[in-house]
N, C-alpha and C. Protein backbone atom coordinates (compact mmCIF):
# COMPACT_ATOMS: atom_id res chain seq x y z
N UNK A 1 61.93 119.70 29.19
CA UNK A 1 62.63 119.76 27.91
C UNK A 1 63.09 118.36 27.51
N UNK A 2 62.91 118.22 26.52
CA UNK A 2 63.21 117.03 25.49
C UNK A 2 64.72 117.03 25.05
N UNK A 3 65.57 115.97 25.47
CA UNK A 3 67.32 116.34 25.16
C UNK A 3 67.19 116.35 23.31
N UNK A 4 68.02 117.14 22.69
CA UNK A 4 67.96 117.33 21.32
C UNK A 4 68.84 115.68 21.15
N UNK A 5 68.77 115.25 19.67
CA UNK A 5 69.73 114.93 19.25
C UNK A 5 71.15 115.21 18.69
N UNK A 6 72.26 114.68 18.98
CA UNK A 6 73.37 115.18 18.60
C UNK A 6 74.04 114.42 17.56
N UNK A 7 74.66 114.34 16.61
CA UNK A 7 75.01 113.21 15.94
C UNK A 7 76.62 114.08 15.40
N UNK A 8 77.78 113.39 14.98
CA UNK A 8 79.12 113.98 14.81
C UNK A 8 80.04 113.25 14.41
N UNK A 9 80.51 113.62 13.11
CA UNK A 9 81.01 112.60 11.90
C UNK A 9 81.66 113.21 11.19
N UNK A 10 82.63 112.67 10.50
CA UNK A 10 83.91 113.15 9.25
C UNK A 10 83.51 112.42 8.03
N UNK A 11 83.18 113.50 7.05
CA UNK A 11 83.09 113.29 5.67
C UNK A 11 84.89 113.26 5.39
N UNK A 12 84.91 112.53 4.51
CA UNK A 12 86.43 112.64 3.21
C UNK A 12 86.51 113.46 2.36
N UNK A 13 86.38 114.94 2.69
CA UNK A 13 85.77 116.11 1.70
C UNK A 13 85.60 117.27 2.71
N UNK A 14 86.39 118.18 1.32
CA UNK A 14 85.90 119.77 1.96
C UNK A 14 84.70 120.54 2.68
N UNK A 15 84.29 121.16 3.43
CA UNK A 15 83.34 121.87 3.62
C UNK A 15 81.95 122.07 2.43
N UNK A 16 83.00 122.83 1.75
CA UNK A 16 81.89 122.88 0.53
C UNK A 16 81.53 122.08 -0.12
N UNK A 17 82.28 121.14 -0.45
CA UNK A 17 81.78 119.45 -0.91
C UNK A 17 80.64 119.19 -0.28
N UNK A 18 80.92 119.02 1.09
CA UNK A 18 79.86 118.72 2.08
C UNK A 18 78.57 119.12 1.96
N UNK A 19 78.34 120.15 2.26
CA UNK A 19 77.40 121.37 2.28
C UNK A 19 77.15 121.76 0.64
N UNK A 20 77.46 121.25 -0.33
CA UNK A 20 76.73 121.02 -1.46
C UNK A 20 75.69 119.56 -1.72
N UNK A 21 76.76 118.66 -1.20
CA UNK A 21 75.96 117.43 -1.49
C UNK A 21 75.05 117.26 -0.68
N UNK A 22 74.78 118.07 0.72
CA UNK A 22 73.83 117.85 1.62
C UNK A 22 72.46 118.86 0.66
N UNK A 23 73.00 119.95 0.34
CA UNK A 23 71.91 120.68 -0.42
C UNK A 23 71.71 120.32 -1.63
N UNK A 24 72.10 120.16 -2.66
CA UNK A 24 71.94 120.03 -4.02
C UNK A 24 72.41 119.07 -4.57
N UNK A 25 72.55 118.09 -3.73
CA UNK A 25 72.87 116.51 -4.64
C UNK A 25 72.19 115.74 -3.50
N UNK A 26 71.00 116.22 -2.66
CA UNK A 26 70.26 115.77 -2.10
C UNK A 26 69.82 114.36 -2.52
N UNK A 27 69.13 114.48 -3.88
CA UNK A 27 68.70 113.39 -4.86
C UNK A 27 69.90 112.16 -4.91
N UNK A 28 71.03 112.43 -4.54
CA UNK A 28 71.74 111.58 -5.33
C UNK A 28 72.31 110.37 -4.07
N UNK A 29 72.12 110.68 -2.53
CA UNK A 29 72.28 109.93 -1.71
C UNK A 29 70.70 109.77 -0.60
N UNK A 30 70.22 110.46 -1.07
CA UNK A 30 68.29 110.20 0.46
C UNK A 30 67.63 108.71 0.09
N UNK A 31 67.74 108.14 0.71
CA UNK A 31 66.80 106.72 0.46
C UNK A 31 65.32 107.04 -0.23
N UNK A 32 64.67 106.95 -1.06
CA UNK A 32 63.61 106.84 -1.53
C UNK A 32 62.42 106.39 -0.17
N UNK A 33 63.05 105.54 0.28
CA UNK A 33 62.28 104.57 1.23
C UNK A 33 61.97 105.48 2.41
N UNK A 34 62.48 106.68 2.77
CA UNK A 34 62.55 107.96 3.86
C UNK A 34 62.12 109.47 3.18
N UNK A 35 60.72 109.12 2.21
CA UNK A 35 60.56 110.16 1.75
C UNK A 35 58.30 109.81 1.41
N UNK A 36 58.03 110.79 1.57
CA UNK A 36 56.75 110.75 1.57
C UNK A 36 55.81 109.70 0.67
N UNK A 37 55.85 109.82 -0.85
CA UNK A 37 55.58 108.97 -1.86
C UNK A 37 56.18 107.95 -1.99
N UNK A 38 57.86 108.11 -1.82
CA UNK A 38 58.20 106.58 -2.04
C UNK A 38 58.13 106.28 -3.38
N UNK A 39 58.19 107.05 -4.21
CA UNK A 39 58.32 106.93 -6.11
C UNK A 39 59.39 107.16 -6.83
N UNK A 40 59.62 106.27 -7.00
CA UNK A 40 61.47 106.25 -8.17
C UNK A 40 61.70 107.29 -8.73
N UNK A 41 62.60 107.79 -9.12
CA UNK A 41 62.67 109.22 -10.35
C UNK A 41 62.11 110.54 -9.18
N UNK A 42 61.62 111.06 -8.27
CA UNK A 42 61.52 111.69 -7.75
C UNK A 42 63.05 112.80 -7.48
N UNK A 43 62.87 113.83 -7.16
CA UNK A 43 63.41 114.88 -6.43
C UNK A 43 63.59 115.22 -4.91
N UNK A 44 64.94 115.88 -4.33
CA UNK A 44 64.75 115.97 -3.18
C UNK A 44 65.47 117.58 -3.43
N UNK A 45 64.65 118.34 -2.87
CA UNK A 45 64.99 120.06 -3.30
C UNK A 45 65.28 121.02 -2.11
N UNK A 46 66.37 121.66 -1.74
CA UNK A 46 66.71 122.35 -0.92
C UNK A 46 66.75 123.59 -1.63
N UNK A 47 65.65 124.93 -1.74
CA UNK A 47 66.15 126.08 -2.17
C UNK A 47 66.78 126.95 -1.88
N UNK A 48 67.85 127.43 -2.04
CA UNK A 48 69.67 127.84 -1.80
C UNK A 48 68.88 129.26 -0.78
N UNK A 49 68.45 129.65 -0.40
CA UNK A 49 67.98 130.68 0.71
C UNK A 49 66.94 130.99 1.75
N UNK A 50 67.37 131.44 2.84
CA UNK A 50 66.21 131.61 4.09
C UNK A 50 65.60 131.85 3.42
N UNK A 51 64.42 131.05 4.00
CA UNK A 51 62.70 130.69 3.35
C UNK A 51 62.71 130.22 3.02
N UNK A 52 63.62 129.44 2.02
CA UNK A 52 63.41 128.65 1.15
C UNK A 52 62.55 127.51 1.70
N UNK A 53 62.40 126.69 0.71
CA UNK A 53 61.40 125.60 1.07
C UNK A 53 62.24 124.21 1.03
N UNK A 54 62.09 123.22 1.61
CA UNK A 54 62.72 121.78 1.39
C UNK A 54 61.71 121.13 0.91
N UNK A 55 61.59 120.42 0.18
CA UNK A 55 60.20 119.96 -0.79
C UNK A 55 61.16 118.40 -1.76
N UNK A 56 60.34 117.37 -1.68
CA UNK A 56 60.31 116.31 -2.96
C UNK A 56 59.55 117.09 -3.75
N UNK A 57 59.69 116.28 -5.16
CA UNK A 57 59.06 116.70 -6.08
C UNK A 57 58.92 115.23 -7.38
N UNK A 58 58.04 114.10 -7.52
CA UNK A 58 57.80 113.29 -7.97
C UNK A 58 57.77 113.71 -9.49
N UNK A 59 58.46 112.58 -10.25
CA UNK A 59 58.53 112.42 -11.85
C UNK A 59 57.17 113.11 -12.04
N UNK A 60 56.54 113.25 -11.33
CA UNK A 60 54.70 114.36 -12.30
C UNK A 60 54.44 115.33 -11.83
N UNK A 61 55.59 115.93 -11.21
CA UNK A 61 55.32 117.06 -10.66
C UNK A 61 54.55 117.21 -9.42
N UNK A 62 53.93 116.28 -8.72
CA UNK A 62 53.59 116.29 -7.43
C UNK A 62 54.92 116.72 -6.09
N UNK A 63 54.64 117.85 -5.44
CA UNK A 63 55.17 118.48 -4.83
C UNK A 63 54.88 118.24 -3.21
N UNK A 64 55.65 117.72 -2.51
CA UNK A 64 55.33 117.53 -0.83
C UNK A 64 56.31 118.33 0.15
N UNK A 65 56.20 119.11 1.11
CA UNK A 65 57.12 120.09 1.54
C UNK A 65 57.75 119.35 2.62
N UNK A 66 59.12 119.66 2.98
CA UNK A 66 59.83 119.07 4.31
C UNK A 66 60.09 119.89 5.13
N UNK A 67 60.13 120.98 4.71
CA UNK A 67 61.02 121.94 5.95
C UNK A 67 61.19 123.15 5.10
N UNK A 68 61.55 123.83 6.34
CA UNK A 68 62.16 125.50 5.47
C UNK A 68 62.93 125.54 5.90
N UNK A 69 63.65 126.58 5.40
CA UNK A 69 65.49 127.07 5.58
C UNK A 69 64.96 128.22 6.65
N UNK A 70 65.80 128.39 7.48
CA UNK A 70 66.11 129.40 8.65
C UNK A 70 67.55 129.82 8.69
N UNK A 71 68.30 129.02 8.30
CA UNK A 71 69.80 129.93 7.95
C UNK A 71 70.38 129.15 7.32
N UNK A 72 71.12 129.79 5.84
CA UNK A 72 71.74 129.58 5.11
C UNK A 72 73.20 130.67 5.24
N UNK A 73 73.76 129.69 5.10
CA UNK A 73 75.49 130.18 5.55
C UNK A 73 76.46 129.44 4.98
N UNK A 74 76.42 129.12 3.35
CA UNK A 74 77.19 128.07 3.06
C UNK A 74 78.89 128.50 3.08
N UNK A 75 79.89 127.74 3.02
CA UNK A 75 79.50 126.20 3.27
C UNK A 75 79.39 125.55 4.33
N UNK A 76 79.36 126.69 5.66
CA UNK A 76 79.46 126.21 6.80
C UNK A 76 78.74 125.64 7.61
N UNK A 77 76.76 126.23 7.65
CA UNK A 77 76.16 126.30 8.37
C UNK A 77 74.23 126.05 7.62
N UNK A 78 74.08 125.27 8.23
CA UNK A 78 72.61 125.48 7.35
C UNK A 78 71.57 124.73 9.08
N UNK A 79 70.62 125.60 8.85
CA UNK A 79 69.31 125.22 9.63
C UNK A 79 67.85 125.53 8.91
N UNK A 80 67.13 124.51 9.24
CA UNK A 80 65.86 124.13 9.00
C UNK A 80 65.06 123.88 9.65
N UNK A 81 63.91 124.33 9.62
CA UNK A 81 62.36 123.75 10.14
C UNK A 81 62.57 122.18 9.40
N UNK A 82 61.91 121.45 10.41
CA UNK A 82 61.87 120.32 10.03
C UNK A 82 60.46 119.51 9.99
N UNK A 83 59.81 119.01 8.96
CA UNK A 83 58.36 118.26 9.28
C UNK A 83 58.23 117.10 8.17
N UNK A 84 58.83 116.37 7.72
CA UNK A 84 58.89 115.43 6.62
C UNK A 84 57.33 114.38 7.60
N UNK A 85 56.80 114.29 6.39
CA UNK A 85 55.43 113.53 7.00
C UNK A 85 54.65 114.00 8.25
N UNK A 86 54.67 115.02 8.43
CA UNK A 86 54.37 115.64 9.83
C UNK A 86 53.74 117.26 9.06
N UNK A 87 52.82 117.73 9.85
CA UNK A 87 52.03 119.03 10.06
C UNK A 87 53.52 120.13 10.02
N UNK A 88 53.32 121.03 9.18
CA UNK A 88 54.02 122.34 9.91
C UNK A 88 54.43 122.97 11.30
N UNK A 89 53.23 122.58 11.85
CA UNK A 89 53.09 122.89 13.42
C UNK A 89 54.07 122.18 14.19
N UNK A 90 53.96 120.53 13.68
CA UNK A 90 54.94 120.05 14.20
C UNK A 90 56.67 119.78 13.86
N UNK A 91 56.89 121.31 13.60
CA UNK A 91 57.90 120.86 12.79
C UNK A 91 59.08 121.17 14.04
N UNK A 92 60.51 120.26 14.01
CA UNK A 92 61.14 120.26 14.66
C UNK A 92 62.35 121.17 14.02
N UNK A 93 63.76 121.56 14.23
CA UNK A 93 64.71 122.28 13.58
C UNK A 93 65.88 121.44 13.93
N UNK A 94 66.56 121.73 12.71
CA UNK A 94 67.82 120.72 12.70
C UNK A 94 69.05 121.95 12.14
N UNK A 95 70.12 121.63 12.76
CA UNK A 95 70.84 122.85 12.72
C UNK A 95 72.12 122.02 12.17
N UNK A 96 73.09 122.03 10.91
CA UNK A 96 74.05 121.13 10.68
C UNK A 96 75.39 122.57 10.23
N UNK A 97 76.26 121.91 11.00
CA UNK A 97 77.63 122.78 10.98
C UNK A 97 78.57 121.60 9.68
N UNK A 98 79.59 122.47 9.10
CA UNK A 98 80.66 121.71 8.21
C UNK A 98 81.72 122.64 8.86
N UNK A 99 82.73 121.76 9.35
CA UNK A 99 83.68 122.17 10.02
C UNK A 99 85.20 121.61 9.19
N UNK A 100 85.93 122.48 8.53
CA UNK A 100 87.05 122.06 7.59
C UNK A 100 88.28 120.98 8.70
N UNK A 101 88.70 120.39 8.78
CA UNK A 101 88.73 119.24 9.82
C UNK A 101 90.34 118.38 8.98
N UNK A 102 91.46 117.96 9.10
CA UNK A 102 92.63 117.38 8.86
C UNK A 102 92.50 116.78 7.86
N UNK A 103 91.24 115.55 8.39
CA UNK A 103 90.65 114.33 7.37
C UNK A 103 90.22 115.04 6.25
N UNK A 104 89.09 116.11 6.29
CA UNK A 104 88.02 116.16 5.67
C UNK A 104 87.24 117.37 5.96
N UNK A 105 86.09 116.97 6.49
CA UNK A 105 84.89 117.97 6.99
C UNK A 105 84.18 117.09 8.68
N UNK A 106 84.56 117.93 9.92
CA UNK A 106 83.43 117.60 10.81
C UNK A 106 82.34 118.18 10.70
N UNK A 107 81.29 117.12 10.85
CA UNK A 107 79.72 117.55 10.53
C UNK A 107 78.87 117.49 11.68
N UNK A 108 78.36 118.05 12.50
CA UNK A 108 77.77 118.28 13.66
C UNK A 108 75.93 118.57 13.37
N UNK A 109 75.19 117.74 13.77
CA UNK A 109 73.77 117.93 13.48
C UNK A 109 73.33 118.15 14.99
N UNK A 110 72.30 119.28 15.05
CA UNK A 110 71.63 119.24 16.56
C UNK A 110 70.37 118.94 15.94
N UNK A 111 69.46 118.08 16.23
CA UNK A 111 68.37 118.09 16.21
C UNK A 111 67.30 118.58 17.14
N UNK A 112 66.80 119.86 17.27
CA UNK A 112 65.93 119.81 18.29
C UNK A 112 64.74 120.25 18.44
N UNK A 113 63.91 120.48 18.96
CA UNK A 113 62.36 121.51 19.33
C UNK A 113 61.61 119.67 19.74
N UNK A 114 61.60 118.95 19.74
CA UNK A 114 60.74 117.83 20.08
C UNK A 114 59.99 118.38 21.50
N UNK A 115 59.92 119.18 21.92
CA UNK A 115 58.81 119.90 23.10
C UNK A 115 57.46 119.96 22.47
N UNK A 116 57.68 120.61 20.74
CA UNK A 116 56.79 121.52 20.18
C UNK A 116 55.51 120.47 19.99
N UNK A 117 56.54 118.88 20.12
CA UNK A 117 55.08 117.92 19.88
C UNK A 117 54.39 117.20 20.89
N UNK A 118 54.58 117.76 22.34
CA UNK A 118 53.84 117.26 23.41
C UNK A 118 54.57 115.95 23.72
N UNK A 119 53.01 114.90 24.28
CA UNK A 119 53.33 113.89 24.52
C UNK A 119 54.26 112.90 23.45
N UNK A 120 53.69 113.34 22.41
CA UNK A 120 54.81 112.48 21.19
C UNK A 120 55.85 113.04 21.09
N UNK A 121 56.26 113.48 21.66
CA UNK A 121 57.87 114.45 21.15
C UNK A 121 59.01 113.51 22.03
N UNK A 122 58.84 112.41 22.57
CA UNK A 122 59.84 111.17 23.09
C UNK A 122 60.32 110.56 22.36
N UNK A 123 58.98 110.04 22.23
CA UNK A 123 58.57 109.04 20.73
C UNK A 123 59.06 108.98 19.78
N UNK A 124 59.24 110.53 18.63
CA UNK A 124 59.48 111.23 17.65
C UNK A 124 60.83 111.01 17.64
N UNK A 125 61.13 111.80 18.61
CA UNK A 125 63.24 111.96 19.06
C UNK A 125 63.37 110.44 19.04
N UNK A 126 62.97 109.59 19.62
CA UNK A 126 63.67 108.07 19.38
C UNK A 126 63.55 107.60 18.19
N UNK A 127 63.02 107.79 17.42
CA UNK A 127 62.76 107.01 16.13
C UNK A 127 63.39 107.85 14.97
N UNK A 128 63.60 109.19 15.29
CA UNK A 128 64.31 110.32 14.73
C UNK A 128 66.26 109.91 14.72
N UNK A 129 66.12 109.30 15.84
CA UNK A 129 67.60 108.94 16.12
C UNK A 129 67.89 107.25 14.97
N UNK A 130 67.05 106.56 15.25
CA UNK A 130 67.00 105.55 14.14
C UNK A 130 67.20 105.58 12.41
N UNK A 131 66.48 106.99 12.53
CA UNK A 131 66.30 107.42 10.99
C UNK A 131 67.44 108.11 10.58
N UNK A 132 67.97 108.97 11.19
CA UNK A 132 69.36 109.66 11.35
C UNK A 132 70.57 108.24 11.38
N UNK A 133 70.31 107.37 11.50
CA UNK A 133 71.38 106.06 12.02
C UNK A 133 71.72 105.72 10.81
N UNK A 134 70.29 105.34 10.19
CA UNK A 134 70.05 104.77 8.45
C UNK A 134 70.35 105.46 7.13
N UNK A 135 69.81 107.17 7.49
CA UNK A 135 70.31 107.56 6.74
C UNK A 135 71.80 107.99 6.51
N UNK A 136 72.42 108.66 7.47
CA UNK A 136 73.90 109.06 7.47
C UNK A 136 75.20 108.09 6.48
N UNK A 137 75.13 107.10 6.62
CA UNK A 137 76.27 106.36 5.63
C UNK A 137 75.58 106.83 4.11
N UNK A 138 74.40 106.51 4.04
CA UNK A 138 74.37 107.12 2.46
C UNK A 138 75.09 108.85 2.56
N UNK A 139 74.75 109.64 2.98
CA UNK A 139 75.32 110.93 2.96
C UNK A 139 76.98 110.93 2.75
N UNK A 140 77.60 109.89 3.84
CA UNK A 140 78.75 109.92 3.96
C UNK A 140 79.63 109.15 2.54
N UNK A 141 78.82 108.41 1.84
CA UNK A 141 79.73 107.90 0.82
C UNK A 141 79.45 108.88 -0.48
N UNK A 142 78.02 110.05 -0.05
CA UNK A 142 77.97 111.02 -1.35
C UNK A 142 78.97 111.88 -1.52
N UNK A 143 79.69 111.43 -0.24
CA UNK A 143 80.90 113.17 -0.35
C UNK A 143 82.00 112.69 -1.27
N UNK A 144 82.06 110.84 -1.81
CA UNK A 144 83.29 111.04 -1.82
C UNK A 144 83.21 110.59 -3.48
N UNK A 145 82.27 111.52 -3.89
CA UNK A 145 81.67 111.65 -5.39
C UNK A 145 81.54 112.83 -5.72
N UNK A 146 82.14 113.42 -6.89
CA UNK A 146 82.25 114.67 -7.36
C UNK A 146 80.57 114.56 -8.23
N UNK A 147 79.89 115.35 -8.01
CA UNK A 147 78.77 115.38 -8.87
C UNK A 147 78.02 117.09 -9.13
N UNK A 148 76.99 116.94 -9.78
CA UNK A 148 76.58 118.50 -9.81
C UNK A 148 75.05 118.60 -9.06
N UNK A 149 74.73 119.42 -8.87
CA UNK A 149 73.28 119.85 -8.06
C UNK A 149 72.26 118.89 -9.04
N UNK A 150 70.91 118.55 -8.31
CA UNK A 150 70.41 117.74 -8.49
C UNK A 150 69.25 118.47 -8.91
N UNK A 151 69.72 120.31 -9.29
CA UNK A 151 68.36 120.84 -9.94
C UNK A 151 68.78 122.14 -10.70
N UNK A 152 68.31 122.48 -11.00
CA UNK A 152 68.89 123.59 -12.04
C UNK A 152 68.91 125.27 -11.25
């Protein structure tokens, strides 16, 4: 077994703050630069229920999938299949808790299944931990912005 990643942090914001801007103001903190196309004006789409799909969606309507929802539990709890640039097959699951917390919100991410990709599943988890490093401060300064969903 492959150790998951763990990562564990305080937003300046409610639960539901949290767990909105992680779903539906997606667009408004994900680096461009950590997304398939890499094209300005693009979309980043979490659809609000199990099954749902996690998908960009480029200014022309070009559509690339990230993941699916496996549990939706707002505002507390959300998990996903995970495969951004990667096969379905290889998709890993990321499980993120919002925990109502003195400050704010504790946010707890497990990242795990890196078994599912064999010999690369070391590999994956280390560079997974890098990408998780880079992205997180953008997330953390989206909380402390009142905004609306990033899709209709």
């Amino acid at each position: 077994m492959i150790e998951p990643l763990h990562l564990s942090f305080e937003v300046a914001c409610d639960a539901a703050h949290a767990f909105r801007t992680w779903t539906a103001r997606t667009t408004s903190w994900w680096p461009v630069s950590h997304t398939v196309t890499v094209e300005a004006g693009l979309q980043v789409i979490f659809e609000p229920r199990v099954g749902g799909r996690i998908y960009e969606r480029t200014a022309g309507g070009i559509q690339h999938d990230w993941g699916e929802i496996i549990a939706w539990e707002p505002p507390h709890r959300l998990v996903y299949l995970w495969h951004l640039r990667a096969d379905r097959a290889d998709a890993t699951e990321v499980e993120i808790t919002f925990t109502d917390s003195p400050g704010g919100t504790r946010v707890e991410i497990a990242h795990r299944g890196w078994e599912r990709l064999g010999t690369r599943g070391r590999e994956r988890r280390d560079a997974n931990a890098g990408g998780w490093a880079s992205l997180l401060p953008h997330f953390v300064e989206a909380c402390l912005v009142e905004g609306t969903a990033d899709f209709a």
